[in-house]
C-alpha atoms as a PDB file:
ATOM      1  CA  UNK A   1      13.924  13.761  22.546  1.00  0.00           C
ATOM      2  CA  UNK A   2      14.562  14.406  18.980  1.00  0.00           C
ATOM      3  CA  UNK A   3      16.808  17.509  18.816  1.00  0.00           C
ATOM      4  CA  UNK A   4      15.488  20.609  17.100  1.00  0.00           C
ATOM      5  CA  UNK A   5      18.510  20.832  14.230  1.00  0.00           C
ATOM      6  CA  UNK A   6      17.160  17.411  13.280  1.00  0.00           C
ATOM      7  CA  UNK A   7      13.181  17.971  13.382  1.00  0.00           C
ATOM      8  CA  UNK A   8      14.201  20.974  11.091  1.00  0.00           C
ATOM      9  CA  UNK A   9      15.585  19.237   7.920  1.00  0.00           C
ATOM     10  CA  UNK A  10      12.358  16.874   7.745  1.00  0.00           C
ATOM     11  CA  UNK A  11      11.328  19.504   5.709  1.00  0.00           C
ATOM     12  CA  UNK A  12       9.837  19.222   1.862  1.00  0.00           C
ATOM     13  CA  UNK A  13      12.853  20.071   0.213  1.00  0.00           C
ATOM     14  CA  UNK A  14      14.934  17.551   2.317  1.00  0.00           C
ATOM     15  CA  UNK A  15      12.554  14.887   1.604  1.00  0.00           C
ATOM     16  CA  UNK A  16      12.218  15.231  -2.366  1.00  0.00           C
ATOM     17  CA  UNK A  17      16.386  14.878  -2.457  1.00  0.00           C
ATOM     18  CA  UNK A  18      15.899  11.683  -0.334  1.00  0.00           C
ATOM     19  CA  UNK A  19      12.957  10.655  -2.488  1.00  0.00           C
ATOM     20  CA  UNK A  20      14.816  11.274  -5.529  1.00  0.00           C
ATOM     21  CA  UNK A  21      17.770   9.366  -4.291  1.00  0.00           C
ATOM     22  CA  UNK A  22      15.661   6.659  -3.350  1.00  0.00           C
ATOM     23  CA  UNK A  23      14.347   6.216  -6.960  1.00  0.00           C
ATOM     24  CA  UNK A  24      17.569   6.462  -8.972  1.00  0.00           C
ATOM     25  CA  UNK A  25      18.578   3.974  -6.735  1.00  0.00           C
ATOM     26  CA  UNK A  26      15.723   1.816  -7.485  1.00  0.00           C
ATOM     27  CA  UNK A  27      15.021   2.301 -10.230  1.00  0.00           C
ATOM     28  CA  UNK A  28      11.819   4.128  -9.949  1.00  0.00           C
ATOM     29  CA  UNK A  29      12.039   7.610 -11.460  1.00  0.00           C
ATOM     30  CA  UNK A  30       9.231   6.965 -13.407  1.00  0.00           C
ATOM     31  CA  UNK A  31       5.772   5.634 -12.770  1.00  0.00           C
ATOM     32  CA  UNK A  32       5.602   2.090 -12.489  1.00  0.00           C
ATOM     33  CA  UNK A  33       1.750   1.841 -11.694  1.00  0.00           C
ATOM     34  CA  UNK A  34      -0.414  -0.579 -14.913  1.00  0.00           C
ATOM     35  CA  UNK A  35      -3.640   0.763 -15.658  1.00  0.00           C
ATOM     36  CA  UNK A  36      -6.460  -1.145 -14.029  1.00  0.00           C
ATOM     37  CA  UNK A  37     -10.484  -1.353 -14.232  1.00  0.00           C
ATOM     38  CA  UNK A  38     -12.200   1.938 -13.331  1.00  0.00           C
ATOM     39  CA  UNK A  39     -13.163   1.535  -9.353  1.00  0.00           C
ATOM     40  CA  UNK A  40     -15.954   4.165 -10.170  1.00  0.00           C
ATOM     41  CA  UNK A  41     -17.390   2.484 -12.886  1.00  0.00           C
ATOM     42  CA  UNK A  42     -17.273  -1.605 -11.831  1.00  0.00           C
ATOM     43  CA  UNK A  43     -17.499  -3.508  -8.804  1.00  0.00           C
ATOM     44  CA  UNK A  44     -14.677  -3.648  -6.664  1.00  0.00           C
ATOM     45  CA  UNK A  45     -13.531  -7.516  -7.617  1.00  0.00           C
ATOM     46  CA  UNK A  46     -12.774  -6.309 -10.796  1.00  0.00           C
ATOM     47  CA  UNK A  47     -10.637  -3.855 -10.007  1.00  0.00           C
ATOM     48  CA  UNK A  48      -6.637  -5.469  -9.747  1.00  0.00           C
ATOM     49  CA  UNK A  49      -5.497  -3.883  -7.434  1.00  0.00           C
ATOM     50  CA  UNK A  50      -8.115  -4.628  -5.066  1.00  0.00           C
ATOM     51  CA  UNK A  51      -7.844  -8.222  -5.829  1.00  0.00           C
ATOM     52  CA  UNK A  52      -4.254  -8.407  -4.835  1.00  0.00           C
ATOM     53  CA  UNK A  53      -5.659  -5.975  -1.780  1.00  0.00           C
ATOM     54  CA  UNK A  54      -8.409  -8.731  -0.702  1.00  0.00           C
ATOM     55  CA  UNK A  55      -6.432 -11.967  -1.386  1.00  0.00           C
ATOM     56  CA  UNK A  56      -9.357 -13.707  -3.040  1.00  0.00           C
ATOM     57  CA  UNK A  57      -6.791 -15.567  -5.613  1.00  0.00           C
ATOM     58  CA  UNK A  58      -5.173 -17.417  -2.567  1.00  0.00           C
ATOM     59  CA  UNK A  59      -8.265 -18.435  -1.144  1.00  0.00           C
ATOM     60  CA  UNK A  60      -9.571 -19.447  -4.793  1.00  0.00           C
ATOM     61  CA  UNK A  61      -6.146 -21.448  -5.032  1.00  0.00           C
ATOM     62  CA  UNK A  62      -6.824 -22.907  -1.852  1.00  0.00           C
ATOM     63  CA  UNK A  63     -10.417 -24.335  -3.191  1.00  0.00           C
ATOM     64  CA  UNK A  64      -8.794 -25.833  -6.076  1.00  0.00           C
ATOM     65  CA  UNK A  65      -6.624 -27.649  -4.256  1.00  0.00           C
ATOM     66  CA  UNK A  66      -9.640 -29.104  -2.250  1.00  0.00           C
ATOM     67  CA  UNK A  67     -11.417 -29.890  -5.746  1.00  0.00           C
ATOM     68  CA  UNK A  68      -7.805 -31.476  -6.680  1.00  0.00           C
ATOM     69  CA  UNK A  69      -7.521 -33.808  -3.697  1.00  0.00           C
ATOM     70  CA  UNK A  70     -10.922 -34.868  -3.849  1.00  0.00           C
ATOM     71  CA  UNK A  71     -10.416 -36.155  -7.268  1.00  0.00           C
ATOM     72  CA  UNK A  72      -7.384 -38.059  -6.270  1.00  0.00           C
ATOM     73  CA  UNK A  73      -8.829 -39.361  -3.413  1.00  0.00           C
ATOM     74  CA  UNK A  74     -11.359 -41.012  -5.415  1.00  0.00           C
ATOM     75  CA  UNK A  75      -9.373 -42.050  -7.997  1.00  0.00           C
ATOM     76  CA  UNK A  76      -6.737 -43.617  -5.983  1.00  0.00           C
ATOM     77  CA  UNK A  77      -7.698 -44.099  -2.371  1.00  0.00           C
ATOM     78  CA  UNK A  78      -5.249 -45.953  -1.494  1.00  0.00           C
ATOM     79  CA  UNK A  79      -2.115 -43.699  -2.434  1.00  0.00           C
ATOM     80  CA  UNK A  80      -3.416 -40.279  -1.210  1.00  0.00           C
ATOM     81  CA  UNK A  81      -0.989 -37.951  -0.561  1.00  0.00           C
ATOM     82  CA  UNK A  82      -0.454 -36.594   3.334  1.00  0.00           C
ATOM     83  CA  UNK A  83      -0.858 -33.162   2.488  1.00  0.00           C
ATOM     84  CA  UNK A  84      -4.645 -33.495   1.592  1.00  0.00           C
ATOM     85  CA  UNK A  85      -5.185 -34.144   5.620  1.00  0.00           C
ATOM     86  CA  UNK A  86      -3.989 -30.539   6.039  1.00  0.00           C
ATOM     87  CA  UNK A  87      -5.529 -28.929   3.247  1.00  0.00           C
ATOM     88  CA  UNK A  88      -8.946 -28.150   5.343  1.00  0.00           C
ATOM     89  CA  UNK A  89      -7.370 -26.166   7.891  1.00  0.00           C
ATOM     90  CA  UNK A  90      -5.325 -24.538   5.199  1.00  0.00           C
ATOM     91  CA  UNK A  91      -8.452 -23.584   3.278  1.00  0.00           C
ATOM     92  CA  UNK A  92      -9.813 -22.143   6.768  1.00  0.00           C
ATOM     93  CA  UNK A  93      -7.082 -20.439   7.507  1.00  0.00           C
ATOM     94  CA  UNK A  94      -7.031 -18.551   3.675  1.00  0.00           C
ATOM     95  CA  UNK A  95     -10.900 -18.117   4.316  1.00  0.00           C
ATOM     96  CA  UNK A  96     -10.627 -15.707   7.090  1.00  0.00           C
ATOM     97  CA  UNK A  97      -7.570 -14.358   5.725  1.00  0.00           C
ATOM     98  CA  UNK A  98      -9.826 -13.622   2.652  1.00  0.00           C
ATOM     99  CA  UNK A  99     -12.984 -12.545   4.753  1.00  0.00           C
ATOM    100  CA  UNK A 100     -11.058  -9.673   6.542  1.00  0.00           C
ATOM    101  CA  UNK A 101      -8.932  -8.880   2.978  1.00  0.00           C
ATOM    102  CA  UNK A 102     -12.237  -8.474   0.905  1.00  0.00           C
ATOM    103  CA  UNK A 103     -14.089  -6.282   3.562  1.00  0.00           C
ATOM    104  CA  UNK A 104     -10.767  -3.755   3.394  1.00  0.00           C
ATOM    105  CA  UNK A 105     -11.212  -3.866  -0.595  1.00  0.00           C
ATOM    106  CA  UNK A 106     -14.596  -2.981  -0.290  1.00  0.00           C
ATOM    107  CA  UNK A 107     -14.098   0.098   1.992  1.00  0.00           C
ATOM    108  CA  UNK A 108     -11.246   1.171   0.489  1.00  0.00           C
ATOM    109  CA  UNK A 109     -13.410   1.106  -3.120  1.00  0.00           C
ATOM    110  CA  UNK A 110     -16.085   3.084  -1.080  1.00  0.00           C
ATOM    111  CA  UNK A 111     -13.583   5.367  -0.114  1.00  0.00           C
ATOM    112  CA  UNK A 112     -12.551   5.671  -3.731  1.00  0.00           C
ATOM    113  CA  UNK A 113     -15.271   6.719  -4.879  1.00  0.00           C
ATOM    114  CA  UNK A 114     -15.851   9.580  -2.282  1.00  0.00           C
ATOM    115  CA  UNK A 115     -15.541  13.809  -3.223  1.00  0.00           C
ATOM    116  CA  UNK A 116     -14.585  16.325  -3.006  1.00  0.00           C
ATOM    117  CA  UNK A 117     -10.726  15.325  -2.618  1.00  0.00           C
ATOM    118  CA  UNK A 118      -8.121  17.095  -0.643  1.00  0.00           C
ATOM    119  CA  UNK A 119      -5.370  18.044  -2.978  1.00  0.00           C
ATOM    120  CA  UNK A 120      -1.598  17.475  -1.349  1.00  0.00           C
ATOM    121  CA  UNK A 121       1.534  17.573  -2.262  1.00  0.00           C
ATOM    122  CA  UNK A 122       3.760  13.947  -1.853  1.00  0.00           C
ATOM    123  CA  UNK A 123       7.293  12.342  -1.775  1.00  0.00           C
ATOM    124  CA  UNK A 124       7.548   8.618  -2.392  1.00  0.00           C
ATOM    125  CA  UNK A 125      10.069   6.974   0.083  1.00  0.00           C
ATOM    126  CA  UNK A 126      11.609   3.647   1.573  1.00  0.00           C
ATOM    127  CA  UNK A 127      11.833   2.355   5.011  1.00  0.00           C
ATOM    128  CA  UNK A 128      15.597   1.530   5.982  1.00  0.00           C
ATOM    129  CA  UNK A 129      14.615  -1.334   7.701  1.00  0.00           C
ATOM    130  CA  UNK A 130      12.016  -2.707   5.870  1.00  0.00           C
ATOM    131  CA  UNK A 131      12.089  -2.022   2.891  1.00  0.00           C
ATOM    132  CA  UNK A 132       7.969  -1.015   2.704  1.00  0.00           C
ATOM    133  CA  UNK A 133       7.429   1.975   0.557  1.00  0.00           C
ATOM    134  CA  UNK A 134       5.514   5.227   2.034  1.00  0.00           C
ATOM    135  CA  UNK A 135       3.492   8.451   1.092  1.00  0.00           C
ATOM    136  CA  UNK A 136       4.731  11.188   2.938  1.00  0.00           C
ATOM    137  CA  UNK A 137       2.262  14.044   2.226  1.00  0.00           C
ATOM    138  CA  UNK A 138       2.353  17.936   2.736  1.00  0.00           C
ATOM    139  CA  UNK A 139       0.060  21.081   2.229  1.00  0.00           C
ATOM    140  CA  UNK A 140      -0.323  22.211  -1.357  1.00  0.00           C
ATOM    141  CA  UNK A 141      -0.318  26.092  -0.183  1.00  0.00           C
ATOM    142  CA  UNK A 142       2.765  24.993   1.750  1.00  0.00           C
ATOM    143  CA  UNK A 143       6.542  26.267   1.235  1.00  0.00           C
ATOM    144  CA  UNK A 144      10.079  24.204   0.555  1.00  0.00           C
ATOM    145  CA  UNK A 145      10.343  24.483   4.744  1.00  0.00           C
ATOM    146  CA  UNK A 146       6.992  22.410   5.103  1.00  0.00           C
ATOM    147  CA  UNK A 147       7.181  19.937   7.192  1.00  0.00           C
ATOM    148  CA  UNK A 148       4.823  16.259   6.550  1.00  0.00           C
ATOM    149  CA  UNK A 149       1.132  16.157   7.773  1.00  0.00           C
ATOM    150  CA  UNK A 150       0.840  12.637   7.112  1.00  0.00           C
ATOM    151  CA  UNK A 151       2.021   9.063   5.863  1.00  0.00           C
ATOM    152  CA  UNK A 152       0.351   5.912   3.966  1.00  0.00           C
ATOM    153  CA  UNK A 153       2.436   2.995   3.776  1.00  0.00           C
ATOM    154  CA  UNK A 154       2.025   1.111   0.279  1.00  0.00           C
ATOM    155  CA  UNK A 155       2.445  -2.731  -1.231  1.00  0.00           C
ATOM    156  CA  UNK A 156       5.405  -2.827  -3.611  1.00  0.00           C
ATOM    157  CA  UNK A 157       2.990  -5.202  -5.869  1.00  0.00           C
ATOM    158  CA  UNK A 158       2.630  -8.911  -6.689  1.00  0.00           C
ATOM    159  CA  UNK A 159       6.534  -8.689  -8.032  1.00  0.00           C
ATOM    160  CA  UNK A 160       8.947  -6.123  -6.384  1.00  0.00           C
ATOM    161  CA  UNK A 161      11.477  -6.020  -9.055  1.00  0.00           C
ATOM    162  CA  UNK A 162       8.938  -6.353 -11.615  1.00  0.00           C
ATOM    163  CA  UNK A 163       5.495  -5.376 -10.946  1.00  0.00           C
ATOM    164  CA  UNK A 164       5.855  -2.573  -8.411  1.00  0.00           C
ATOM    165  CA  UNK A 165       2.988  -0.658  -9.109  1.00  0.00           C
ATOM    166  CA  UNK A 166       4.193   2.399  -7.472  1.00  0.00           C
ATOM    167  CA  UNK A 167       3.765   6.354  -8.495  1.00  0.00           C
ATOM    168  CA  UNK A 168       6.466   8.561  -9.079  1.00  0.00           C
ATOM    169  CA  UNK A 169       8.927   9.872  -6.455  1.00  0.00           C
ATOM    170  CA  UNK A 170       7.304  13.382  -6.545  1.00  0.00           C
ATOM    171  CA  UNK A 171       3.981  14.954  -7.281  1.00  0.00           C
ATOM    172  CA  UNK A 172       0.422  15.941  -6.501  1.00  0.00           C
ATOM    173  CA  UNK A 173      -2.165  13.587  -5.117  1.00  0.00           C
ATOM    174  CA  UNK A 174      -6.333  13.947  -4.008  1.00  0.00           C
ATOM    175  CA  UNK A 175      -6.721  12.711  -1.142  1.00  0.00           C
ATOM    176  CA  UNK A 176     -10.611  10.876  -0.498  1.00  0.00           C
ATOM    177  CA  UNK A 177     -11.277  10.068   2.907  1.00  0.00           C
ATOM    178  CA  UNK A 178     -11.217  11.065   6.365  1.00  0.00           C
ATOM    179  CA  UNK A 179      -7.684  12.651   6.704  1.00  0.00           C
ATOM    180  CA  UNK A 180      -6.926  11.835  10.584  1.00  0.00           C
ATOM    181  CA  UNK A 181      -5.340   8.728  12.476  1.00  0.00           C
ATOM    182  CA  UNK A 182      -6.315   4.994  11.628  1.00  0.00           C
ATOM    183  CA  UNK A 183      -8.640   5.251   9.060  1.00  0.00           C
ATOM    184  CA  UNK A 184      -8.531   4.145   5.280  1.00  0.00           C
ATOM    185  CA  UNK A 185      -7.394   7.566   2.758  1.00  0.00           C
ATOM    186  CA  UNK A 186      -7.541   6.617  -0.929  1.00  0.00           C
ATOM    187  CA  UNK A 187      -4.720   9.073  -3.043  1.00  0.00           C
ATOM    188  CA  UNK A 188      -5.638   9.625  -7.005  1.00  0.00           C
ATOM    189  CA  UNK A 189      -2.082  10.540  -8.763  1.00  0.00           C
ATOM    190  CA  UNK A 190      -2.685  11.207 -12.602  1.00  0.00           C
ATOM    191  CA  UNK A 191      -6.147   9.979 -12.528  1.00  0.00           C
ATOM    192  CA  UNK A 192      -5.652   6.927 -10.924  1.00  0.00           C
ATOM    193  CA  UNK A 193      -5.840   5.114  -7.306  1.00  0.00           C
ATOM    194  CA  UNK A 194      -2.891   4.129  -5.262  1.00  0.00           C
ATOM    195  CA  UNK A 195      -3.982   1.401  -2.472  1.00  0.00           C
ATOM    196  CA  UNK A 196      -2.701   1.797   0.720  1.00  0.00           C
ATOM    197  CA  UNK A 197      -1.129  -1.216   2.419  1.00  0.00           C
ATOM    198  CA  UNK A 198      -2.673   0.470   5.925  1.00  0.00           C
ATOM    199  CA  UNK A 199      -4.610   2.826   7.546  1.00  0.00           C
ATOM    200  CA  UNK A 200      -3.716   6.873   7.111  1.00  0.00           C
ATOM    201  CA  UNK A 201      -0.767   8.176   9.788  1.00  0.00           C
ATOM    202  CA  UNK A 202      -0.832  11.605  11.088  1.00  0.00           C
ATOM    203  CA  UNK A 203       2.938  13.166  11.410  1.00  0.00           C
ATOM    204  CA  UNK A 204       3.384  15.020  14.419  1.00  0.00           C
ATOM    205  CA  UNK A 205       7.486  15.601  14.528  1.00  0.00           C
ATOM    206  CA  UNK A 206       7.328  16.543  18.262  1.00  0.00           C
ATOM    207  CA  UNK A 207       6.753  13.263  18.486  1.00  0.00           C
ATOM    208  CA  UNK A 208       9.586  11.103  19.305  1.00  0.00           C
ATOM    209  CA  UNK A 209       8.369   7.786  17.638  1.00  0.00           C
ATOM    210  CA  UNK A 210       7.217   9.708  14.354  1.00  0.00           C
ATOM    211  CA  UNK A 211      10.433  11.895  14.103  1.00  0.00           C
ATOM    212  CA  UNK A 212      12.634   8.778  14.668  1.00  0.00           C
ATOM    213  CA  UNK A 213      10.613   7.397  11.835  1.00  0.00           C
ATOM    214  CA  UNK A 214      10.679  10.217   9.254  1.00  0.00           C
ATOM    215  CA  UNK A 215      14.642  10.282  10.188  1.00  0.00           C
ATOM    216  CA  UNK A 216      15.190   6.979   9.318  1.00  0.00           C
ATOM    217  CA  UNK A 217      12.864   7.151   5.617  1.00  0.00           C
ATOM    218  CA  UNK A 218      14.762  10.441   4.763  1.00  0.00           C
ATOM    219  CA  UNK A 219      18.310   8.470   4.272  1.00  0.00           C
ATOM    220  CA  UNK A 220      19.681   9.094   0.302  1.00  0.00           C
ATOM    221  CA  UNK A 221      21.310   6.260  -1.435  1.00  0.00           C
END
């Protein structure tokens, strides 16, 4: 069992100095999200994010590759290339892949679009061990001694050092959605979407496995 000095700094204040530690260390004490399409004004596929969310472009890479070898197959027949015998099970493979990623982008846009929103107050932070970045998220009435109601794990973006599409360290968020375990929760920070990489966590610190995991995001650096 987690002891009870421990459960007592996973507190608010604890986790913005471990938040803000985080991002100086990384380089992320400032927005990084781009500005995207409007999810409540255009279809879902034209939204960025939920391209990258869906993994259309590999699939659509995938066809093109098909298209490709099909060209050089009847060009040159005789010098085909062994790769093209694998391409058809790679393109299946990419098509579910793509089937399961574009139902998710469409639920999450649904979800999007849904009101009123719950407004929250959240701290940006990194696993230790892998690296994945997380909402933690507490009650706006709430004090400094607050403690986290729940957690959405994030994508870093299409280029971690780059393109890392993540908010900044500390804030407010609106939360759409159903706010309890394994469903999809859509936060708005300044006017615009964050997608989760996951389904919404409830904390509950008396909770072994979710204390040892708040522990282990709270480390500074």
């Amino acid at each position: 069992m987690q002891n009870e000095d421990e459960q007592a700094s996973f507190t608010f204040e604890r986790m913005v100095e471990a938040g803000e530690s985080q991002a100086r260390y990384r380089g992320l004490e400032q927005s990084t999200m781009r500005r995207e399409s409007d999810v409540r004004r255009v279809m879902w596929w034209r939204v960025r994010g939920l391209q990258y969310s869906s993994h259309l472009i590999p699939f659509l890479g995938t066809l093109a590759l098909n298209a490709a070898a099909v060209m050089v197959g009847s060009r040159k027949p005789d010098s085909v290339p062994f790769w093209i015998f694998i391409l058809p099970l790679i393109t299946v493979v990419w098509a579910v892949i793509a089937g399961f990623g574009c139902r998710r982008a469409w639920r999450m846009a649904r979800v999007a679009r849904l009101q009123p929103a719950i407004q929250v107050r959240y701290v940006l932070l990194h696993s230790y061990a892998s690296e994945a970045p997380w909402l933690f998220f507490f009650p706006q009435s709430g004090g400094e001694e607050e403690g986290p109601v729940g957690a959405l794990p994030l994508r870093y973006g299409p280029l971690r050092d780059r393109l890392r599409d993540l908010p900044e360290p500390v804030g407010v968020a609106a939360l759409t959605g159903e706010i309890n375990g394994a469903s999809i929760v859509v936060p708005w920070i300044n006017g615009q979407p964050v997608w989760p990489a996951a389904e919404f966590k409830e904390i509950d610190l008396n909770d072994p496995q979710n204390a040892r995991m708040v522990s282990e995001m709270i480390r500074a650096e």
